[in-house]
C-alpha atoms as a PDB file:
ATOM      1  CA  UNK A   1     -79.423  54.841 102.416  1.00  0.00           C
ATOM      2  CA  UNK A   2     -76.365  53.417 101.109  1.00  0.00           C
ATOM      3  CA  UNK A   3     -78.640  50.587  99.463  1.00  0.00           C
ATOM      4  CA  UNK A   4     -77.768  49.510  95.978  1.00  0.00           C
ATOM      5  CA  UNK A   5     -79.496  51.314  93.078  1.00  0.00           C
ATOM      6  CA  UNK A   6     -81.487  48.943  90.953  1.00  0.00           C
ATOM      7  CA  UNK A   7     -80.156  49.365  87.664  1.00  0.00           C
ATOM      8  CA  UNK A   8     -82.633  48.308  84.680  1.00  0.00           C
ATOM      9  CA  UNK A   9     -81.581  47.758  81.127  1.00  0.00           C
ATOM     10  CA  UNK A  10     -83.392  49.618  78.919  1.00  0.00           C
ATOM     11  CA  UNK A  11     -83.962  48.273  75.118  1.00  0.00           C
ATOM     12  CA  UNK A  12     -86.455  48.684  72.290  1.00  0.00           C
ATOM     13  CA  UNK A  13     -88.701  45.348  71.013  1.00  0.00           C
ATOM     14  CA  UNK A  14     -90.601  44.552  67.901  1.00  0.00           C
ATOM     15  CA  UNK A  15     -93.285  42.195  68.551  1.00  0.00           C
ATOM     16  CA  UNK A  16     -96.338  41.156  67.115  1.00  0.00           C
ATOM     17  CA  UNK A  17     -99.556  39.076  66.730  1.00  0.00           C
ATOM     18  CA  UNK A  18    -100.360  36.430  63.844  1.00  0.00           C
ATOM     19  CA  UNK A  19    -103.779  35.365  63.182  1.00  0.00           C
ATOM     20  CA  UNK A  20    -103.437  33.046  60.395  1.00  0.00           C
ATOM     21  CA  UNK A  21    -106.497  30.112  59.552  1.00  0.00           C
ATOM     22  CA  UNK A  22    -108.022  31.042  62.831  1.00  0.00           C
ATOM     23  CA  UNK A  23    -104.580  29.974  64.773  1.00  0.00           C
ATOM     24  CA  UNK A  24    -101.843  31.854  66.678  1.00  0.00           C
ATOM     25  CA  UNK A  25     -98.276  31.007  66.983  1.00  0.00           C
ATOM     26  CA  UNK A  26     -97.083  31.456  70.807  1.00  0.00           C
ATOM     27  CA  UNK A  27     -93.310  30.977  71.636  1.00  0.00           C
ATOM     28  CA  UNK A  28     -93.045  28.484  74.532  1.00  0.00           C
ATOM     29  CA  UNK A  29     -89.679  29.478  76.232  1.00  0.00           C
ATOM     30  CA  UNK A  30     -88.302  26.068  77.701  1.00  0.00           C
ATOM     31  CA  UNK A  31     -85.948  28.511  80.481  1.00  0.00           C
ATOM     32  CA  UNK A  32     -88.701  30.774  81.205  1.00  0.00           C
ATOM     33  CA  UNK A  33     -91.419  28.329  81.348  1.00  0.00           C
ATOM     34  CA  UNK A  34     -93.978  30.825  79.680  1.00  0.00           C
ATOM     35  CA  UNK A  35     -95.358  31.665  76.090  1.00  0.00           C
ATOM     36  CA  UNK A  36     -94.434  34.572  74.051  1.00  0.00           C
ATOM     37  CA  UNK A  37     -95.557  36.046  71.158  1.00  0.00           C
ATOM     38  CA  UNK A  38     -93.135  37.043  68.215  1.00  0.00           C
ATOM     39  CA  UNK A  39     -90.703  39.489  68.496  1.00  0.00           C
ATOM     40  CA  UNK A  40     -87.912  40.922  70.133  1.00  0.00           C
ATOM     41  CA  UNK A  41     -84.994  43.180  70.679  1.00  0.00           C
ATOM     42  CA  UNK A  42     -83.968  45.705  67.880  1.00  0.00           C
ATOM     43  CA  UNK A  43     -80.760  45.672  67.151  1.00  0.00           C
ATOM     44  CA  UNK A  44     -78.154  48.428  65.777  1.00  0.00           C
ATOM     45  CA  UNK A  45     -79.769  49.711  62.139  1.00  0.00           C
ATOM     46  CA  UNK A  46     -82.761  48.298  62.559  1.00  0.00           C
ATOM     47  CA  UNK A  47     -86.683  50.045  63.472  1.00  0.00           C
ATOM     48  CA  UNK A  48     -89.319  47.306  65.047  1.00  0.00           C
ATOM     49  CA  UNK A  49     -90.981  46.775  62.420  1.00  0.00           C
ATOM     50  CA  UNK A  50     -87.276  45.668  60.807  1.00  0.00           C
ATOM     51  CA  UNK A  51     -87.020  43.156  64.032  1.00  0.00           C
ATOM     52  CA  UNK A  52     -89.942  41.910  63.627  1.00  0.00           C
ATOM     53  CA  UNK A  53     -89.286  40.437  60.337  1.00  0.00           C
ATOM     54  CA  UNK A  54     -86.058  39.139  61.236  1.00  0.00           C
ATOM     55  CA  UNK A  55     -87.386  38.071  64.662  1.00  0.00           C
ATOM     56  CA  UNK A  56     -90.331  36.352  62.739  1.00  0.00           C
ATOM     57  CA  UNK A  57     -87.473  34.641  60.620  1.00  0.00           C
ATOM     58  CA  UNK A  58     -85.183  33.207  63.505  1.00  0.00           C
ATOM     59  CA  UNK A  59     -88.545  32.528  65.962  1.00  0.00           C
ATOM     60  CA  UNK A  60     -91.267  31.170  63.378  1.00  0.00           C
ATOM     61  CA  UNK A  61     -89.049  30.026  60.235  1.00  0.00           C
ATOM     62  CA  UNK A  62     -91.110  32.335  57.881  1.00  0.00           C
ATOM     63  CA  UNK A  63     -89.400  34.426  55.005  1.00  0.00           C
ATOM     64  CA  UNK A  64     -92.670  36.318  53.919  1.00  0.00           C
ATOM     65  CA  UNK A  65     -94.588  38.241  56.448  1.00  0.00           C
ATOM     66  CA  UNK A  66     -96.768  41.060  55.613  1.00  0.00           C
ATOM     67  CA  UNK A  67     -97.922  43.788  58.245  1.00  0.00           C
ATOM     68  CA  UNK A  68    -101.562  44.648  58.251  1.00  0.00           C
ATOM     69  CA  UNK A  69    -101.661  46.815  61.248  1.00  0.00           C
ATOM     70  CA  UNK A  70     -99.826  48.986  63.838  1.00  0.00           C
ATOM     71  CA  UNK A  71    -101.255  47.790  67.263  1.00  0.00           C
ATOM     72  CA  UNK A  72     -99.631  50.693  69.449  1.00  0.00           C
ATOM     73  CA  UNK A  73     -96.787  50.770  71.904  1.00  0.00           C
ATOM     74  CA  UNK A  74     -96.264  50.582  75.138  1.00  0.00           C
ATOM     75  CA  UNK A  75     -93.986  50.148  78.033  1.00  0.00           C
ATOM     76  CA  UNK A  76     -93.535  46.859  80.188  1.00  0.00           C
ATOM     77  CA  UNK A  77     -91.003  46.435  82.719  1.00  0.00           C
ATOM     78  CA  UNK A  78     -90.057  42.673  83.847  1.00  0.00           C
ATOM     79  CA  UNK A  79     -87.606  40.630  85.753  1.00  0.00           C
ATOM     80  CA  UNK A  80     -85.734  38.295  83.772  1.00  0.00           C
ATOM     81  CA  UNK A  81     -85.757  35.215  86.026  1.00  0.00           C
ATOM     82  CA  UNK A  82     -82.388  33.339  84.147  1.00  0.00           C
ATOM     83  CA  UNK A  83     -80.291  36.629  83.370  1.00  0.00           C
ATOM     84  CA  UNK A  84     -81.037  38.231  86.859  1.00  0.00           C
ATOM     85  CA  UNK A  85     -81.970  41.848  85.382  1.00  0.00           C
ATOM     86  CA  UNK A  86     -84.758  44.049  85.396  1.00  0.00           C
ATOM     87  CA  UNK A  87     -85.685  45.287  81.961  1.00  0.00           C
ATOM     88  CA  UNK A  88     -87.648  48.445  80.707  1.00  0.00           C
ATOM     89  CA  UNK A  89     -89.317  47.659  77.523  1.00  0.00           C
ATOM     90  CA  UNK A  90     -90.705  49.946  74.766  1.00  0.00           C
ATOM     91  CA  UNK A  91     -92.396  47.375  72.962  1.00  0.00           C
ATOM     92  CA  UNK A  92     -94.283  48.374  69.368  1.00  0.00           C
ATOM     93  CA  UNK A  93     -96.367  46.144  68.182  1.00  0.00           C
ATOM     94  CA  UNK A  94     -97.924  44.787  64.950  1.00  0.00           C
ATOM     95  CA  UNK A  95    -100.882  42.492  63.108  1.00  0.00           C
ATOM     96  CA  UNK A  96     -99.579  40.562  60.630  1.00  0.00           C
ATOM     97  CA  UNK A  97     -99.897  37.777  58.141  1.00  0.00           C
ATOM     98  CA  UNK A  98     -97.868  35.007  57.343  1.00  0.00           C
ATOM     99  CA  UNK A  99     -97.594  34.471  53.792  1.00  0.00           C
ATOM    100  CA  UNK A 100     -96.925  31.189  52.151  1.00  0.00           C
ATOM    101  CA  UNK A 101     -94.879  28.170  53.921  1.00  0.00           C
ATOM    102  CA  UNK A 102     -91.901  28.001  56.296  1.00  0.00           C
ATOM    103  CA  UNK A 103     -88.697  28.782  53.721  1.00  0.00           C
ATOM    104  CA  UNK A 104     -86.170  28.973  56.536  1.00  0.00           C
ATOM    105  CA  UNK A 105     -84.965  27.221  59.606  1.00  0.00           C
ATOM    106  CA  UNK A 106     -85.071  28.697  62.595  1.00  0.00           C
ATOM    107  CA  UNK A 107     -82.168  29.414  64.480  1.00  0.00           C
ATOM    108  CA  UNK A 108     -80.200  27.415  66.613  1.00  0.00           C
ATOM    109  CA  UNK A 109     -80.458  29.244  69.037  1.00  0.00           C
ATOM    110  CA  UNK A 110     -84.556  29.229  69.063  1.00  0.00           C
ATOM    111  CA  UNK A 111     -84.880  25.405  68.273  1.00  0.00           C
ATOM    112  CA  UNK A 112     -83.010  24.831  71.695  1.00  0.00           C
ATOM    113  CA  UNK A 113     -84.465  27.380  73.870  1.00  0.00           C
ATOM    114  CA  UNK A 114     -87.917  27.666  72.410  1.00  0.00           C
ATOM    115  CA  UNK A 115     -90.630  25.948  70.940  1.00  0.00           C
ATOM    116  CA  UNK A 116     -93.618  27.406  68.795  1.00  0.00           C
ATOM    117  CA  UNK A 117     -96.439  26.125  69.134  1.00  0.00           C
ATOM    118  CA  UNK A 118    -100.180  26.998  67.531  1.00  0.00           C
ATOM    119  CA  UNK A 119    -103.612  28.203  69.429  1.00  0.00           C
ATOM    120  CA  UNK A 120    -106.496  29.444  68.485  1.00  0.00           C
ATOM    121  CA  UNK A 121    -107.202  33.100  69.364  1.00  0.00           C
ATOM    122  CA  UNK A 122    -108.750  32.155  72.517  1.00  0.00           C
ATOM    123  CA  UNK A 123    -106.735  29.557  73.588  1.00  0.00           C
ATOM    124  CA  UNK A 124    -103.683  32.385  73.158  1.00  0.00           C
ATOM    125  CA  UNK A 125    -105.430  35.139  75.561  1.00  0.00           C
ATOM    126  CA  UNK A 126    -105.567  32.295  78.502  1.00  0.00           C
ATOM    127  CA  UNK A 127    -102.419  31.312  78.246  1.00  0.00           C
ATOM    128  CA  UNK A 128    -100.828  34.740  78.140  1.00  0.00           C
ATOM    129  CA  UNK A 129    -103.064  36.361  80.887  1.00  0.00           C
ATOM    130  CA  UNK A 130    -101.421  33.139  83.049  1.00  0.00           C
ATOM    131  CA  UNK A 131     -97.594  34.549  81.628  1.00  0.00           C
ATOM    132  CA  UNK A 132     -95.619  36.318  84.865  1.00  0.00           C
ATOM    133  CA  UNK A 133     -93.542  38.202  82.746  1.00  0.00           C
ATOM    134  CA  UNK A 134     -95.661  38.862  79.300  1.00  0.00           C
ATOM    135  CA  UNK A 135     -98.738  39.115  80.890  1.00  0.00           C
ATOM    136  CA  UNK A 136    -100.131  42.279  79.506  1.00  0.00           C
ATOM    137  CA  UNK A 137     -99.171  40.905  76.065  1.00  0.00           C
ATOM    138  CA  UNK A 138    -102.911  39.167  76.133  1.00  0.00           C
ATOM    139  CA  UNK A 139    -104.376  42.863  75.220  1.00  0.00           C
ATOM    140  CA  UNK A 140    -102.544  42.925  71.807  1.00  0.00           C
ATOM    141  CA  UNK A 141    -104.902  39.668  71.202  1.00  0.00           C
ATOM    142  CA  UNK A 142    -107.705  40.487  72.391  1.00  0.00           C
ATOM    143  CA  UNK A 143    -107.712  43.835  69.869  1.00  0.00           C
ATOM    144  CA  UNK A 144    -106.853  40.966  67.362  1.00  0.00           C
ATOM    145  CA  UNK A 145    -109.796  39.228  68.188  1.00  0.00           C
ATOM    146  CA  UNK A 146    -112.182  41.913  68.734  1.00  0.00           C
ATOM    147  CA  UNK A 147    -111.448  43.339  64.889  1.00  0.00           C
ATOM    148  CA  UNK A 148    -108.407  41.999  63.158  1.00  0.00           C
ATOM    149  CA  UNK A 149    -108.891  44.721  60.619  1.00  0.00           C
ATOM    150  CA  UNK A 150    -109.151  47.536  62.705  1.00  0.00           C
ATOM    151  CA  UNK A 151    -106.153  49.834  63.591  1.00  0.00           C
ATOM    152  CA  UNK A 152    -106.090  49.513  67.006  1.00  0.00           C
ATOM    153  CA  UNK A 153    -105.043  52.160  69.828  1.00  0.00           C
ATOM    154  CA  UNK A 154    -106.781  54.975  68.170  1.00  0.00           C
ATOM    155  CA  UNK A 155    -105.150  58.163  69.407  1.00  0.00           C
ATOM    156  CA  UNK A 156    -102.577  57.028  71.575  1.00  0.00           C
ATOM    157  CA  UNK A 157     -99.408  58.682  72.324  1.00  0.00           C
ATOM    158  CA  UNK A 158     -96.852  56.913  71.159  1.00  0.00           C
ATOM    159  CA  UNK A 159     -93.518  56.532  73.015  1.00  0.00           C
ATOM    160  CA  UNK A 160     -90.794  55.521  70.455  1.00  0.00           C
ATOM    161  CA  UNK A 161     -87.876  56.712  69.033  1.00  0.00           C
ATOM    162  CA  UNK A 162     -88.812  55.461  65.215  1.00  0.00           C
ATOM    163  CA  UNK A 163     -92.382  56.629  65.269  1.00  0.00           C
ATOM    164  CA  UNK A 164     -91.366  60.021  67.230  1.00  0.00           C
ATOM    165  CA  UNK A 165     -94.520  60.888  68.612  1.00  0.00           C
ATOM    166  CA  UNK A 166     -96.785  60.668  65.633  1.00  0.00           C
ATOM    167  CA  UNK A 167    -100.378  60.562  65.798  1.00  0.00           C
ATOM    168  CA  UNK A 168    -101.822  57.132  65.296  1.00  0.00           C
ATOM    169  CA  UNK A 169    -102.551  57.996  61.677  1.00  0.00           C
ATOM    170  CA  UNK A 170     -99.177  59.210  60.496  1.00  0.00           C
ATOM    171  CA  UNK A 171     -97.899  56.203  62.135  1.00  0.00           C
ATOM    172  CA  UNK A 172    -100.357  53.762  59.966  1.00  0.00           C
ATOM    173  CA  UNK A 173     -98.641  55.947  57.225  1.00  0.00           C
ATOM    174  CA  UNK A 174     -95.037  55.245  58.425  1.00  0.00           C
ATOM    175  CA  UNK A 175     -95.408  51.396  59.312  1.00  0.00           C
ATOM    176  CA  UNK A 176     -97.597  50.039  56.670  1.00  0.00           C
END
């Protein structure tokens, strides 16, 4: 009574999971001391799959990307250690395929903060089952790993203001 309300900031993320020559690219975050995978906030105009591509861009210096699967969505609230706020995620996530080499520096921003760095598949689930504040991120590659083909999730109820609801099926339709 009379305590403080926690207030939690509340934002929409693209990530997703590349598999490419049996490796994984992980963001190592130098402030946060944890890996990552691709992604992250969408911003004004954009849908995830939109942020993705630009977050792909700015994280991994790829131009060409190409989305082979919806992996579902799914909520994950964390505690952002350096900006001191909770956060409520809706996270989508996506399989995808880098095509050709990096065309583009990343940005400035990423080269000083972050580093990417390649696993294999395996290597990747360790190291983000260890993660404090992606932790459950290590499910998205383990569906990778189980069948990299497969649409994963199959009949979940999605929570996101882009895919509306739609069954798993009419989302394959939307994303890919």
């Amino acid at each position: 009574l009379g305590g403080r309300v926690r207030e939690d900031v509340k934002r929409h993320t693209g990530r997703g999971v590349c598999v490419t020559d049996g490796q994984v690219p992980l963001i190592y975050d130098f402030n946060m001391k944890e890996y990552l995978l691709p992604g992250g906030g969408i911003e004004e105009g954009e849908d995830p799959l939109m942020a993705l591509h630009r977050e792909i861009q700015e994280e991994l210096g790829y131009t060409h990307a190409k989305v082979t699967a919806y992996l579902g969505s799914y909520e994950h609230n964390h505690y952002h250690t350096l900006k001191k706020k909770y956060y409520q995620d809706t996270v989508t996530s996506f399989l995808f395929e880098i095509e050709g080499d990096a065309t583009s520096e990343r940005s400035d921003s990423d080269k000083k903060n972050a580093e990417v760095r390649w696993f294999s598949l395996e290597e990747a689930i360790v190291l983000m089952r260890q993660s404090e504040s992606f932790g459950r991120e290590h499910i998205l590659l383990e569906k990778a790993l189980q069948n990299r083909d497969m649409f994963c999730f199959e009949g979940l109820a999605i929570n996101s203001d882009f895919l509306n609801g739609l069954s798993t099926a009419d989302a394959k339709e939307k994303m890919i």
